[in-house]
Protein backbone atom coordinates (compact mmCIF):
# COMPACT_ATOMS: atom_id res chain seq x y z
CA UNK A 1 0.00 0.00 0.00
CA UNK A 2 0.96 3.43 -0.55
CA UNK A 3 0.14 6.30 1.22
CA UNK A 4 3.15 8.39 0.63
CA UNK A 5 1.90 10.75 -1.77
CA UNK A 6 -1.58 11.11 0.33
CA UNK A 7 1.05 12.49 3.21
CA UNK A 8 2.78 14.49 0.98
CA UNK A 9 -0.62 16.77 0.13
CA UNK A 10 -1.00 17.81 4.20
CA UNK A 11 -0.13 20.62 5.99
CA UNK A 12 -0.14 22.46 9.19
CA UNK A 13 -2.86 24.36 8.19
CA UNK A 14 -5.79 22.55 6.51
CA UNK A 15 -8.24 24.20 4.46
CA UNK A 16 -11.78 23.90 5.19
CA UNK A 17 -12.54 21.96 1.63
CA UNK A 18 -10.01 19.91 2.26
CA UNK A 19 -10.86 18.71 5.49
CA UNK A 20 -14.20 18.09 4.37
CA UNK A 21 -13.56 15.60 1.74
CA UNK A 22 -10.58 14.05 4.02
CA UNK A 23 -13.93 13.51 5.84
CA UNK A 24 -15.89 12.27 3.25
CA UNK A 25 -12.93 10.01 1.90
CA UNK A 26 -12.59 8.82 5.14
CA UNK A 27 -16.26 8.03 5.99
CA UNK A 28 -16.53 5.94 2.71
CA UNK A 29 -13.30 4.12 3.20
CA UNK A 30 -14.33 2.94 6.77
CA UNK A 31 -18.06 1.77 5.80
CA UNK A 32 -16.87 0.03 2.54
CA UNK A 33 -14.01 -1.81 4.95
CA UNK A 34 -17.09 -2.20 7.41
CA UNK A 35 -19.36 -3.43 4.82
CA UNK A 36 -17.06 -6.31 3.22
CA UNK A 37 -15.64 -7.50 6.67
CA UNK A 38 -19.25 -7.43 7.72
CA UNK A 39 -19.46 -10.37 5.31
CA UNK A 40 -16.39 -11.54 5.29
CA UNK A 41 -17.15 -11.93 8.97
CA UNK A 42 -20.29 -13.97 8.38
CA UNK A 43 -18.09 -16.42 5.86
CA UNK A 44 -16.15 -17.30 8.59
CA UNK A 45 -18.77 -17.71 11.16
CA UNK A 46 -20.35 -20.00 8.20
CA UNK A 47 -17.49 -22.11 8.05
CA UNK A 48 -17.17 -22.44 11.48
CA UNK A 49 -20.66 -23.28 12.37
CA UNK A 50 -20.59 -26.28 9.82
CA UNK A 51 -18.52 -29.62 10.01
CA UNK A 52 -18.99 -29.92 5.78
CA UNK A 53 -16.86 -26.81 5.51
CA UNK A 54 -14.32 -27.68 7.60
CA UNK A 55 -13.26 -31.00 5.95
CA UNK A 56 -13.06 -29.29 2.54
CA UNK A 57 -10.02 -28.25 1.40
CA UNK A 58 -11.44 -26.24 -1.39
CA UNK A 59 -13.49 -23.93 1.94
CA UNK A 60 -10.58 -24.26 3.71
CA UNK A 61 -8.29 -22.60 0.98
CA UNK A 62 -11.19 -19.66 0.87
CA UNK A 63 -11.98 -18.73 3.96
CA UNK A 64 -8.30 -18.28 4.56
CA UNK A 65 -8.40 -16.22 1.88
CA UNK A 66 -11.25 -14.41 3.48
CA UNK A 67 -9.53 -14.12 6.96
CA UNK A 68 -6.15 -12.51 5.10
CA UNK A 69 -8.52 -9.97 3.59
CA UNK A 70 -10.50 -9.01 6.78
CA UNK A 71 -6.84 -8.39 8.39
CA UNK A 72 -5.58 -6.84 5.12
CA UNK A 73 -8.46 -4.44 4.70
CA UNK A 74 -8.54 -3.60 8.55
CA UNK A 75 -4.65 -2.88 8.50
CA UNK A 76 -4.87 -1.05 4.97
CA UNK A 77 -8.13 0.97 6.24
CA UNK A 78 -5.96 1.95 9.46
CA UNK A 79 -3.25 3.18 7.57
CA UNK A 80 -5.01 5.09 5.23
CA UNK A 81 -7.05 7.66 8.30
CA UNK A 82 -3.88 7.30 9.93
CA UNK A 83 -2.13 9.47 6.67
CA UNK A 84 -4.57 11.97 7.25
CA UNK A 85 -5.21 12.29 10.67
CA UNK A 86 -1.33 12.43 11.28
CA UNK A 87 1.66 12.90 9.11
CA UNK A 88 3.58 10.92 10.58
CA UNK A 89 3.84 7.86 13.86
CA UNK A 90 6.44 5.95 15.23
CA UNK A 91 7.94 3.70 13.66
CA UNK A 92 7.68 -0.03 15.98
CA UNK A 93 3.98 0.85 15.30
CA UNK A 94 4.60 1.95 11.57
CA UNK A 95 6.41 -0.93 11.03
CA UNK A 96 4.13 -3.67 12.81
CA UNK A 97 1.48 -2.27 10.32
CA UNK A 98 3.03 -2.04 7.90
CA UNK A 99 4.94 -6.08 7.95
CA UNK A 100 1.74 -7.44 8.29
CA UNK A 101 -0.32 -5.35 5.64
CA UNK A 102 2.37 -6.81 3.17
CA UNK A 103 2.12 -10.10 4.26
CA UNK A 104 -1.51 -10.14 3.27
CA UNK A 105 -1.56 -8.50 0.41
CA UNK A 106 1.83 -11.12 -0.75
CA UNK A 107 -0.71 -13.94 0.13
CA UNK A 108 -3.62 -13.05 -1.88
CA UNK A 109 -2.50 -14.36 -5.50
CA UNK A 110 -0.88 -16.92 -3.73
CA UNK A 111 -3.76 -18.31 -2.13
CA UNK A 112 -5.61 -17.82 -5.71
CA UNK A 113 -3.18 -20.08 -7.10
CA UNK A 114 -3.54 -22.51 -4.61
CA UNK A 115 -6.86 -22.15 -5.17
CA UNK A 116 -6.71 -22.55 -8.91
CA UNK A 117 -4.76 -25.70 -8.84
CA UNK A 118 -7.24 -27.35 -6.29
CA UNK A 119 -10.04 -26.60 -8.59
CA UNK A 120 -8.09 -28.27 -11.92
CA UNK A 121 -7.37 -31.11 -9.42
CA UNK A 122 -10.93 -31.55 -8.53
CA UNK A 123 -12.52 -31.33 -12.22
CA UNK A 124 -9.76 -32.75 -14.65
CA UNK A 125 -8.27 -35.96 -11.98
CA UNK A 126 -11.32 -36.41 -9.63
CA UNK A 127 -10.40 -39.84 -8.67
CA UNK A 128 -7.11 -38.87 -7.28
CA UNK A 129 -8.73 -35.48 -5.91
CA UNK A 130 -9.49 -37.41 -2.30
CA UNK A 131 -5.03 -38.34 -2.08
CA UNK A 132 -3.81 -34.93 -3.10
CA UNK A 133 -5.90 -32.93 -1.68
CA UNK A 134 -5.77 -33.69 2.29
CA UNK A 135 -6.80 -31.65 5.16
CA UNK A 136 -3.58 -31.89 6.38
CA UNK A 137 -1.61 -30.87 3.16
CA UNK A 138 -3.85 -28.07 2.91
CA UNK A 139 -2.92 -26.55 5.86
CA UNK A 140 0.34 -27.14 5.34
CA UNK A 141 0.00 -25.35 2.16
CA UNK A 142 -1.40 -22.47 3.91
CA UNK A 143 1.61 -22.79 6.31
CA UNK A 144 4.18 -22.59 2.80
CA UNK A 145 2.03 -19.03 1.29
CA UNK A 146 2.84 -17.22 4.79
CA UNK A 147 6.52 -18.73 4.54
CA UNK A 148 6.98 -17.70 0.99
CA UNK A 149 5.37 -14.09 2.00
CA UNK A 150 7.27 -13.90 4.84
CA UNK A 151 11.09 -15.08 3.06
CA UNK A 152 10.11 -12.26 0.58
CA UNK A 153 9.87 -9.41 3.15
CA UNK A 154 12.28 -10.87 5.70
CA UNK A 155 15.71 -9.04 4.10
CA UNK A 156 13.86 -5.84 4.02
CA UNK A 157 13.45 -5.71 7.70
CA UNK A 158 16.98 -7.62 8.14
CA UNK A 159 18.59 -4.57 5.93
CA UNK A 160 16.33 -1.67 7.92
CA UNK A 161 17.31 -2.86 11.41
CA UNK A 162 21.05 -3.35 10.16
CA UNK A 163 21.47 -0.14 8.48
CA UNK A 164 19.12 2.40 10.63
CA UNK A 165 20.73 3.99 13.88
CA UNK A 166 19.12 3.43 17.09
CA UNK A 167 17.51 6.55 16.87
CA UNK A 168 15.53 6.14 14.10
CA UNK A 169 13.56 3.77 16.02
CA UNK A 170 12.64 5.98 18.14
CA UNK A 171 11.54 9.00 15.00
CA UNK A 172 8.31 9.33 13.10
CA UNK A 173 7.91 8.80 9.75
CA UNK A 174 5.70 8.46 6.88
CA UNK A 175 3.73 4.78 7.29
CA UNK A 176 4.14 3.93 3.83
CA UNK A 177 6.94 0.87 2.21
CA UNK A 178 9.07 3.43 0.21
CA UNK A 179 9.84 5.55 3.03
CA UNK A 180 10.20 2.78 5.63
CA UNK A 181 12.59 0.57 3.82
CA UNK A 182 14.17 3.43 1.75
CA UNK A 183 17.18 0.80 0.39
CA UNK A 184 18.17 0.67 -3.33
CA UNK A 185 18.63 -3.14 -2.56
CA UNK A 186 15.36 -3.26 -0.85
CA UNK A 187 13.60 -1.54 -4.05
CA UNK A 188 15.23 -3.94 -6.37
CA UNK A 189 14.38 -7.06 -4.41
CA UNK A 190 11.01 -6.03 -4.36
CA UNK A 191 10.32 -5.22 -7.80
CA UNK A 192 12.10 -8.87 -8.84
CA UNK A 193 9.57 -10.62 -6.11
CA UNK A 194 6.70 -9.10 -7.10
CA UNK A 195 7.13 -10.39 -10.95
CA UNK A 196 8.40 -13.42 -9.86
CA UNK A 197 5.21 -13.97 -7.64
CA UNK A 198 2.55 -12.78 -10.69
CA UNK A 199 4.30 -14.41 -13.52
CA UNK A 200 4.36 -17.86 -11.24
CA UNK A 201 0.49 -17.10 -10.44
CA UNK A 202 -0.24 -16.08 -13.87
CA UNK A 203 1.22 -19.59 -15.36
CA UNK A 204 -1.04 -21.57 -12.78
CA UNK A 205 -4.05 -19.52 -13.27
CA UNK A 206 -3.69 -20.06 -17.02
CA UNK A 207 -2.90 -23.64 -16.94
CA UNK A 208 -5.71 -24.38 -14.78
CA UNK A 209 -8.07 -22.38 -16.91
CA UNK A 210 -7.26 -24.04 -19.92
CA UNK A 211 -6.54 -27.91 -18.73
CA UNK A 212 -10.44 -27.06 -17.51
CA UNK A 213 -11.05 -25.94 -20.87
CA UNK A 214 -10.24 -28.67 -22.38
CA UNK A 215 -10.78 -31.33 -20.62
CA UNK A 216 -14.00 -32.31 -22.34
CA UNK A 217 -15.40 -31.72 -25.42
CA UNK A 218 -18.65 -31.10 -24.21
CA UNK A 219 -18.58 -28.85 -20.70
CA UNK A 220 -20.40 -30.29 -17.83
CA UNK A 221 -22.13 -28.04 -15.27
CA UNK A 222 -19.40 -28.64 -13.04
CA UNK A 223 -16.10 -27.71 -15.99
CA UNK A 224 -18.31 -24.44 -16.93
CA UNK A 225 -18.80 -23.45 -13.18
CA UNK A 226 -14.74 -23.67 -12.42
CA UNK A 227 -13.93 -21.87 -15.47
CA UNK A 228 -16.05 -19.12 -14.86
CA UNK A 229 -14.67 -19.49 -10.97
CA UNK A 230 -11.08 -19.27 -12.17
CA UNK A 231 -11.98 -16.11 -14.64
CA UNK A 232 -13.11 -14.40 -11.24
CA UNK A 233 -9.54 -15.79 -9.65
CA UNK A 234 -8.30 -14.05 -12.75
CA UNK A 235 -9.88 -10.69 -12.58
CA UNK A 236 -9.05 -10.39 -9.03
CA UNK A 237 -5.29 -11.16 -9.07
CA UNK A 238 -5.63 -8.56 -12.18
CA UNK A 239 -6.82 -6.01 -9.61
CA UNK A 240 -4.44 -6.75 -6.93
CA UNK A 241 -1.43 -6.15 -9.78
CA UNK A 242 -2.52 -2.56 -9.51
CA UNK A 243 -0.54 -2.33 -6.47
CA UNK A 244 2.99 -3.16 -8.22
CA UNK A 245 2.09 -0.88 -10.68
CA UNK A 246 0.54 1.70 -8.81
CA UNK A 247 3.21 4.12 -9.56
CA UNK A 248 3.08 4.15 -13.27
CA UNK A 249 -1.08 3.86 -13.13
CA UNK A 250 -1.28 7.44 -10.80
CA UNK A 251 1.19 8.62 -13.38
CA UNK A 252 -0.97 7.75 -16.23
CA UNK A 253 -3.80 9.24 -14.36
CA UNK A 254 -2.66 12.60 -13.32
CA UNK A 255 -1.22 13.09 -16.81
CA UNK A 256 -4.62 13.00 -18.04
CA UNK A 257 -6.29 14.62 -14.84
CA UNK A 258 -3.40 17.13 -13.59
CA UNK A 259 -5.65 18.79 -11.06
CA UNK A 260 -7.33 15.88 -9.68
CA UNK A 261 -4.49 14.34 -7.19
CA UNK A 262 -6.62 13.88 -4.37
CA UNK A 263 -9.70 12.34 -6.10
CA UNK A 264 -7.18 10.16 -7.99
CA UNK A 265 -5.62 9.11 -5.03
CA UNK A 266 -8.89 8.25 -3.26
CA UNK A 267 -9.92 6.47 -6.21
CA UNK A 268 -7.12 4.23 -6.87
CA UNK A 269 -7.33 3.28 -3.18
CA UNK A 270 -10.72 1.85 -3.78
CA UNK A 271 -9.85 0.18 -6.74
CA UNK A 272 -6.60 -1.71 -5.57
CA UNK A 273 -6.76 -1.77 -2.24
CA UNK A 274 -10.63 -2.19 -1.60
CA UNK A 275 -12.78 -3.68 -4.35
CA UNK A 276 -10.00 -7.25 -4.95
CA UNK A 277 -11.37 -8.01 -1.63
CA UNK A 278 -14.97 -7.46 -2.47
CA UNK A 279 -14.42 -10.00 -5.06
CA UNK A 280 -13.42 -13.09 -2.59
CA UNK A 281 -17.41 -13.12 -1.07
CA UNK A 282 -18.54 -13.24 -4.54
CA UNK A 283 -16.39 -16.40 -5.53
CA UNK A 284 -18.05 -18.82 -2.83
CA UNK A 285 -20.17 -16.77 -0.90
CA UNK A 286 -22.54 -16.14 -3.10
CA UNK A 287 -21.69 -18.13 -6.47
CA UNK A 288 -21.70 -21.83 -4.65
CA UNK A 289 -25.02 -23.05 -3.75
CA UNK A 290 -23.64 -25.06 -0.70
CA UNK A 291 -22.42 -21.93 1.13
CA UNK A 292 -24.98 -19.51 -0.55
CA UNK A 293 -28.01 -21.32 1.96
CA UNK A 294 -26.00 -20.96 4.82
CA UNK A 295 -24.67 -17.68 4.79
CA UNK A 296 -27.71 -15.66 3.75
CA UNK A 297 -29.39 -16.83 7.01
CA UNK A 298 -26.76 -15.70 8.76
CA UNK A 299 -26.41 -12.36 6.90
CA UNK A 300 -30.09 -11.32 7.39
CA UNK A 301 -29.34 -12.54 11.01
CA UNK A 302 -31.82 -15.12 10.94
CA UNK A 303 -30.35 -17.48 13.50
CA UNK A 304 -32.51 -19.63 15.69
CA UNK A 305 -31.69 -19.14 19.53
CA UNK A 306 -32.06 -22.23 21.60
CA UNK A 307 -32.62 -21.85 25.41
């Protein structure tokens, strides 16, 4: 997440206007965040309340991917009033956000990979589906995308707490990545992760997609279901790229809007950091019939209460 540039536009003395779309921004940020882990919230209360969720791997591979966006959106949401109701905060704090709200957004097209390959498993070699895909390999799955998140964030902290003096521990600064961990090597590390990361979840998103394609001349309910769930996979990981190339996408934008920064910059917070995680409720939530009669009970808060 960014918010660098959102810092950058404060100053001692805010205008009226301003503060009343920091306001506004911030009012729609926080019931959007509200909204989705409103749901999000319900998924997991879903999963938890039923045993045929919980020996799935293909629920347990969501609703992980539901509790990394409640945290991510929660973290990102913070992060965001924070830059405008102060300039800058410590930095233990800045930096315990700030580890974390990586780490979440590193595991989302990981986990839609994961994701991806369970669903090619299940349609294309369903008689092998029950050996591969284990409760217990799942988890340890889930174990590997917080280890691979975590190896790929690791030097950057390693290099910060190395190279910093004591006293910088003890400063303010800007809560955002580039100012944190300001090192060339740091920058270059991250930019060669990131496309390692998409081009490894691209190629297993497209594989998938296409062994489900074809793996049947005529589609069954089932093969036109996880191709249309994979698409989704697809057009969410394509949203959550928006954050590598966030840079170059403002760019684009204020060159064709040059008076616009702060509407662009609310915008573009919606759209990468916010709406890829309005997606994941859609995918199972809603689209699969098994969860979709659960959770809308619990959504419209329709639970019986035994005494």
């Amino acid at each position: 997440m960014n918010l660098s540039s959102v810092n950058g536009t404060l100053s001692p003395w805010i205008p009226s206007a301003f503060f009343r779309i920091a306001v506004t921004n911030n009012m729609i940020v926080t019931i959007l965040c509200l909204s989705i882990n409103y749901i999000n919230g319900t998924l997991v209360y879903t999963f938890r309340k039923h045993q045929i969720f919980n020996t799935n791997p293909r629920y347990i591979l969501f609703i992980h991917l539901v509790i990394n966006d409640i945290i991510q959106l929660v973290l990102s949401t913070s992060l965001y009033i924070l830059s405008y109701a102060f300039r800058t905060i410590y930095v233990p704090i800045c930096l315990i956000l700030l580890v974390v709200s990586i780490l979440t957004t590193l595991n989302t097209p990981l986990n839609l990979a994961a994701m991806a390959v369970e669903c090619y498993i299940a349609i294309c070699i369903p008689l092998r589906h029950g050996q591969i895909c284990t409760i217990r390999k799942t988890y340890i799955l889930i174990g590997l995308i917080w280890a691979m998140s975590f190896a790929s964030i690791l030097p950057d902290v390693v290099i910060l707490l190395a190279s910093e003096p004591l006293q910088f521990f003890y400063s303010r600064v800007v809560c955002d990545r580039d100012p944190v961990f300001s090192s060339a090597y740091s920058r270059k590390k991250r930019d060669i992760s990131h496309i390692i990361f998409l081009v490894l979840v691209w190629l297993t998103l497209l594989y998938s997609y296409f062994r489900i394609l074809f793996a049947a001349k005529e589609a069954t309910r089932g093969m036109k279901k996880a191709r249309k769930t994979i698409l989704l996979h697809g057009f969410q990981l394509l949203l959550c790229m928006l954050t590598y190339i966030r840079p170059m996408f403002l760019a684009g934008l204020f060159h064709f809007f040059p008076t616009q920064h702060r509407a662009i910059y609310f915008a573009s917070y919606v759209i990468i950091n916010i709406l890829p995680r309005f997606i994941s409720p859609i995918v199972y939530g809603l689209r699969d019939q098994t969860f979709r009669q659960h959770v809308i009970r619990y959504l419209l808060c329709k639970v019986s209460i035994s005494f």
